[in-house]
Protein backbone atom coordinates (compact mmCIF):
# COMPACT_ATOMS: atom_id res chain seq x y z
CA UNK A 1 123.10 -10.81 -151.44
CA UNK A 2 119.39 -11.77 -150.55
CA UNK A 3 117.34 -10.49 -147.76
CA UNK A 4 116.71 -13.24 -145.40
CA UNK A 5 113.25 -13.99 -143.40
CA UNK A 6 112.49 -15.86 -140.51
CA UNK A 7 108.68 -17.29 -140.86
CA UNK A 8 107.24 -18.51 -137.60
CA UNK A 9 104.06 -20.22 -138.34
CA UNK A 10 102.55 -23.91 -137.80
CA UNK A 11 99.77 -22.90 -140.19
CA UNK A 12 100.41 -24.68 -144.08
CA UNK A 13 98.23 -21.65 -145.91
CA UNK A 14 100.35 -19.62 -143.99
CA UNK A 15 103.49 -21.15 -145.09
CA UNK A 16 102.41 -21.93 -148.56
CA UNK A 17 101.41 -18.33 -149.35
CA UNK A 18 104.06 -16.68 -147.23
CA UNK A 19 106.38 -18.92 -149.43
CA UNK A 20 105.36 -17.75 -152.85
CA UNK A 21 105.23 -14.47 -152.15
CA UNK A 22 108.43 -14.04 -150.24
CA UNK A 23 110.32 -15.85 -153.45
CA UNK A 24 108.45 -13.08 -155.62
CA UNK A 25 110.58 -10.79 -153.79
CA UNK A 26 113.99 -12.61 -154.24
CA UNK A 27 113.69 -12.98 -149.99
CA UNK A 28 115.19 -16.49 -148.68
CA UNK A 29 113.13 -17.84 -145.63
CA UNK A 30 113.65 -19.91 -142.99
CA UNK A 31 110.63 -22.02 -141.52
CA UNK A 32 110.39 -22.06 -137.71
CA UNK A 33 108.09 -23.52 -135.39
CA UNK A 34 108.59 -22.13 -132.20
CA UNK A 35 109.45 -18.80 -130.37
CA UNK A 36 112.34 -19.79 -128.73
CA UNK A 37 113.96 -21.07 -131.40
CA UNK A 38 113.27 -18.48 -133.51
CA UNK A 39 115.15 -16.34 -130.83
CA UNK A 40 118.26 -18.73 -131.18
CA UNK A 41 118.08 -18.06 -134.85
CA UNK A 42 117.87 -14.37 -134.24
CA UNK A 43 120.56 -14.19 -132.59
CA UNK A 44 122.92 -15.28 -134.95
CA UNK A 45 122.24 -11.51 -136.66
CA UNK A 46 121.27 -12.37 -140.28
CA UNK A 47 117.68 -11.60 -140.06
CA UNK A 48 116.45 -8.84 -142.06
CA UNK A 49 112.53 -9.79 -141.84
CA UNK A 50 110.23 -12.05 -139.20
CA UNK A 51 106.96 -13.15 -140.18
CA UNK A 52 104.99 -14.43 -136.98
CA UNK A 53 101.73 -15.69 -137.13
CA UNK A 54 99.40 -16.73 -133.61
CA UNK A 55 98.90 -14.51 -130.93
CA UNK A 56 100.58 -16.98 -128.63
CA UNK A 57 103.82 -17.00 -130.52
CA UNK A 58 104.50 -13.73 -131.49
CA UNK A 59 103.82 -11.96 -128.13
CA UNK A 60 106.56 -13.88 -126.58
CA UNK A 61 108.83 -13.58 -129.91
CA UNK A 62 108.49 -9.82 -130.42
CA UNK A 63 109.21 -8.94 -126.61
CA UNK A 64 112.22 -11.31 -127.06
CA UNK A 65 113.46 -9.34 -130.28
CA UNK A 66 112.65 -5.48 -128.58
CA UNK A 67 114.55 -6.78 -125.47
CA UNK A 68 117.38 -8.35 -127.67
CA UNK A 69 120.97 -6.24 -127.95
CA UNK A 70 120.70 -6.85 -131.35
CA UNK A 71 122.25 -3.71 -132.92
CA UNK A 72 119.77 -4.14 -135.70
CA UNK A 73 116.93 -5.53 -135.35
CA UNK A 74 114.67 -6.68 -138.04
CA UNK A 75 111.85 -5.68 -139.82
CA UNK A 76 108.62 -7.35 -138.14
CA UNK A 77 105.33 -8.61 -140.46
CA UNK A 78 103.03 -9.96 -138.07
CA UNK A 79 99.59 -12.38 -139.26
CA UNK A 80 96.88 -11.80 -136.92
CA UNK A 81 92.99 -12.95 -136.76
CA UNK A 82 92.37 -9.43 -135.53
CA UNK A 83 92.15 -6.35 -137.24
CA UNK A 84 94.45 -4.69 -134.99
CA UNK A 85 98.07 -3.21 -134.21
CA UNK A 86 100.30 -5.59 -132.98
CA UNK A 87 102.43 -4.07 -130.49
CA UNK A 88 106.29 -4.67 -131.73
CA UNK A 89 105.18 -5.33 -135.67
CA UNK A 90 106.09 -2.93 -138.17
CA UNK A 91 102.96 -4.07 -140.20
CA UNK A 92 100.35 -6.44 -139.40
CA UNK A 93 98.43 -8.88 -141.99
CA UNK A 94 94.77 -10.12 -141.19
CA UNK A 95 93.87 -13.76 -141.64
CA UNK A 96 92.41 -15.30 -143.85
CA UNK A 97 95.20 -14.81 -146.09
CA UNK A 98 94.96 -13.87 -149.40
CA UNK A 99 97.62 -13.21 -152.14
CA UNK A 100 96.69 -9.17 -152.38
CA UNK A 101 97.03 -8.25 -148.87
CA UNK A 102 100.01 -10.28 -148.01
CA UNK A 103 102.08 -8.95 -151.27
CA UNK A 104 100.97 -5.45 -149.79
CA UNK A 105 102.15 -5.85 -146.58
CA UNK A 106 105.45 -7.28 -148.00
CA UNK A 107 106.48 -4.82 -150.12
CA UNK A 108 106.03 -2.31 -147.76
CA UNK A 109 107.91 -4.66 -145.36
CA UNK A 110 110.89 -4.91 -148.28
CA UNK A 111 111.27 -0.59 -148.85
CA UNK A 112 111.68 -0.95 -144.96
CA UNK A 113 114.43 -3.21 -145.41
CA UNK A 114 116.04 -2.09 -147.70
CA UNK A 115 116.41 1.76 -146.13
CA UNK A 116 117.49 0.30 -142.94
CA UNK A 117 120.40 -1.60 -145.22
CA UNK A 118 121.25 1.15 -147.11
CA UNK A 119 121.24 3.19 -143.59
CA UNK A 120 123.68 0.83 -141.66
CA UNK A 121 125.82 -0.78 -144.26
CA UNK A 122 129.61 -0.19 -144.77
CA UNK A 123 131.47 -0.15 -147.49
CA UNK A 124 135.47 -0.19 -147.00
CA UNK A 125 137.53 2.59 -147.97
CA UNK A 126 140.75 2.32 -146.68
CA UNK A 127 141.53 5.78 -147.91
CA UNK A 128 144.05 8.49 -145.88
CA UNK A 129 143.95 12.30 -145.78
CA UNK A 130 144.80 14.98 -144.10
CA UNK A 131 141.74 15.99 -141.38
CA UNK A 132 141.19 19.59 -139.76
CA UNK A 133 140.43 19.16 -136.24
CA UNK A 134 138.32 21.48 -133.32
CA UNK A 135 141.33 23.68 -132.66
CA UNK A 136 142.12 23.45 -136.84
CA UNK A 137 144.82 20.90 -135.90
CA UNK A 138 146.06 18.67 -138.69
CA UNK A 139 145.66 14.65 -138.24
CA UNK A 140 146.90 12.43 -140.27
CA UNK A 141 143.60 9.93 -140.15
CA UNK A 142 142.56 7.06 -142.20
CA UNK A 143 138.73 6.25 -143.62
CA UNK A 144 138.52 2.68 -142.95
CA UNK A 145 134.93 2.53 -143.67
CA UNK A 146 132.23 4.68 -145.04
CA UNK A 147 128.13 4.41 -145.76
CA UNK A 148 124.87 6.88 -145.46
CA UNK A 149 125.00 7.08 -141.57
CA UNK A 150 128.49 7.80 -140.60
CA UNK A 151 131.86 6.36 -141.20
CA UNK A 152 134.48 4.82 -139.84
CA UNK A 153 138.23 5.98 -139.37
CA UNK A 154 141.38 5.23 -137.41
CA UNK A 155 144.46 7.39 -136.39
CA UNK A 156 147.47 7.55 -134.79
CA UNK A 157 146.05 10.65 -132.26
CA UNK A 158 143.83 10.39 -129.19
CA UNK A 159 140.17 11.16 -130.86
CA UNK A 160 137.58 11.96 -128.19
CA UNK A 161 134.01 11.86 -128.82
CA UNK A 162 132.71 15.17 -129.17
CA UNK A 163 136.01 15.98 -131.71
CA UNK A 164 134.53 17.61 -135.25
CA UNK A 165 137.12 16.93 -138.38
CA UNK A 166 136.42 17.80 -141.67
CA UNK A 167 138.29 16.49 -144.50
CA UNK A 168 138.20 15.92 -148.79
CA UNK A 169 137.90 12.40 -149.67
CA UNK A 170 138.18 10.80 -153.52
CA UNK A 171 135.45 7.61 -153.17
CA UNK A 172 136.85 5.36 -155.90
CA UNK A 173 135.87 5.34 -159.45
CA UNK A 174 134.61 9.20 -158.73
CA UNK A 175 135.92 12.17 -160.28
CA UNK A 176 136.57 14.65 -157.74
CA UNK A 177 136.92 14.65 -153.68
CA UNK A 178 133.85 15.20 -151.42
CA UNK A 179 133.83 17.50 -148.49
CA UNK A 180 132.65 16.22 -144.91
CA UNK A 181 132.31 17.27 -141.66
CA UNK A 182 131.84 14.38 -139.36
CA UNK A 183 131.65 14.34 -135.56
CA UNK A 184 133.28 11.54 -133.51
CA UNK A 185 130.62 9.72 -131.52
CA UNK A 186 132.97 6.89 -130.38
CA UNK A 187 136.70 5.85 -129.85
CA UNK A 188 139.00 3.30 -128.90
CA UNK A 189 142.37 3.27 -127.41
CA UNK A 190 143.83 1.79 -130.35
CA UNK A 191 142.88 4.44 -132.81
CA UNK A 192 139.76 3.19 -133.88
CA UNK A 193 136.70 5.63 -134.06
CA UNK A 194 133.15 6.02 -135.31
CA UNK A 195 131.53 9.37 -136.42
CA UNK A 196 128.59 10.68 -137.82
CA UNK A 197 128.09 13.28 -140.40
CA UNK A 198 127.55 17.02 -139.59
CA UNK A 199 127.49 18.53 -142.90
CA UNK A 200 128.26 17.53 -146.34
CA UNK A 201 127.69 19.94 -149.17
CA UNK A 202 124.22 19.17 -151.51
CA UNK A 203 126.30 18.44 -154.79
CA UNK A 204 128.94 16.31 -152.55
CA UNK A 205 126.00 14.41 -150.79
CA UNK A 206 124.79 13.17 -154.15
CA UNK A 207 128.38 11.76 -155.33
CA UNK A 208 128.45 10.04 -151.99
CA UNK A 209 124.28 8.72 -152.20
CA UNK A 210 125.04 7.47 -155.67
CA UNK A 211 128.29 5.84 -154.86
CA UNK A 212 127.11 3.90 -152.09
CA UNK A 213 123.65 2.70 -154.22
CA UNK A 214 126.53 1.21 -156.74
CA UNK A 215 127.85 -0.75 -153.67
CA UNK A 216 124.20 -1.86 -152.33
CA UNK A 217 123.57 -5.28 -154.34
CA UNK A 218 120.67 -6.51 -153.13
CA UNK A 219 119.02 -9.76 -154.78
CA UNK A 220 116.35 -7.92 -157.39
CA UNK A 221 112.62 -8.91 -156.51
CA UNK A 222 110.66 -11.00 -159.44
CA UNK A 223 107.59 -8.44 -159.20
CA UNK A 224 107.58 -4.80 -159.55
CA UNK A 225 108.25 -2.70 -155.92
């Protein structure tokens, strides 16, 4: 996959040299000319990176994206005549333009990205085993999905947030089960919950780190990060 970016500019420099160096990066933009459009787009959830430029745009665009319910929201590059922060912009870019400060700003923009991926993605799993509860019940439960800040499971018992299981689990194509101990912060009626870790041992935390960067297949950048 590619990281996708939503430019919001009217300015042609601005486009032409956003353009060149976001394709150095391996990043596929959209052009937009308008905040409230932009906003539409936005909403559709496959934004990983806005670049706004004018004050009059992006003041109305990144209150829109704060206020959004967007469960993720994206990483924010904002180009600015003013040496100043930009209140809802991760990183800010003074005009005029040139080709060192905006590749700066960019690649830090990109290592944001690409944590907050790595943070929220999910990988499937699929995977049963046998889970201690709080009162060292055993529950049948199923791993349904797994990444670096929690994990997903469903079972055939009542799980209520709050609950602490721990468990073994073999991640495919590794050689020997990981321990966790993962606290449900959500549930459904139909067995579906969400936890979060509480402890996985140091040598078991690198089995899991390293299995889930061999899932993470992100579009490699053209220039060195």
């Amino acid at each position: 996959m590619a990281f996708e970016c939503l430019l919001v500019s009217r300015d042609p420099s601005v486009v032409c040299t956003m353009n060149k160096l976001l394709g150095n990066l391996s990043i596929s933009t959209s052009i937009c000319l308008s905040a409230s459009k932009a906003l539409d787009q936005l909403a559709e959830g496959s934004t990983d990176l806005v670049v706004v430029d004018s004050e009059d745009v992006s003041a109305e665009l990144l209150h829109g994206i704060q206020k959004s319910g967007m469960w993720q929201k994206p990483t924010v590059v904002a180009v600015s005549c003013q040496d100043c922060l930009v209140p809802g912009a991760h990183f800010v870019v003074r005009k005029p333009l040139t080709e060192a400060s905006v590749a700066k700003s960019l690649k830090a923009a990109y290592s944001r990205m690409l944590y907050d991926h790595r943070r929220h993605a999910r990988y499937a799993l699929m995977s049963s085993v046998k889970a201690m509860g709080t009162k060292k019940q055993s529950l049948d439960v199923t791993i349904t999905d797994i990444g670096d800040g929690g994990l997903g499971l469903s079972s055939r018992e009542e799980l209520a947030p709050g609950e602490v299981l721990s468990f073994h689990v073999l991640l495919p194509g590794t050689e020997r089960a990981i321990y966790i101990e993962a606290r449900v912060q959500w549930s459904r009626n139909y067995g579906a919950a969400g936890c979060e870790y509480l402890r996985i041992p140091p040598v078991d935390l690198n089995i899991l780190h390293d299995w889930l960067k061999g899932k993470t297949q992100i579009k490699k950048p053209l220039v060195e990060i």
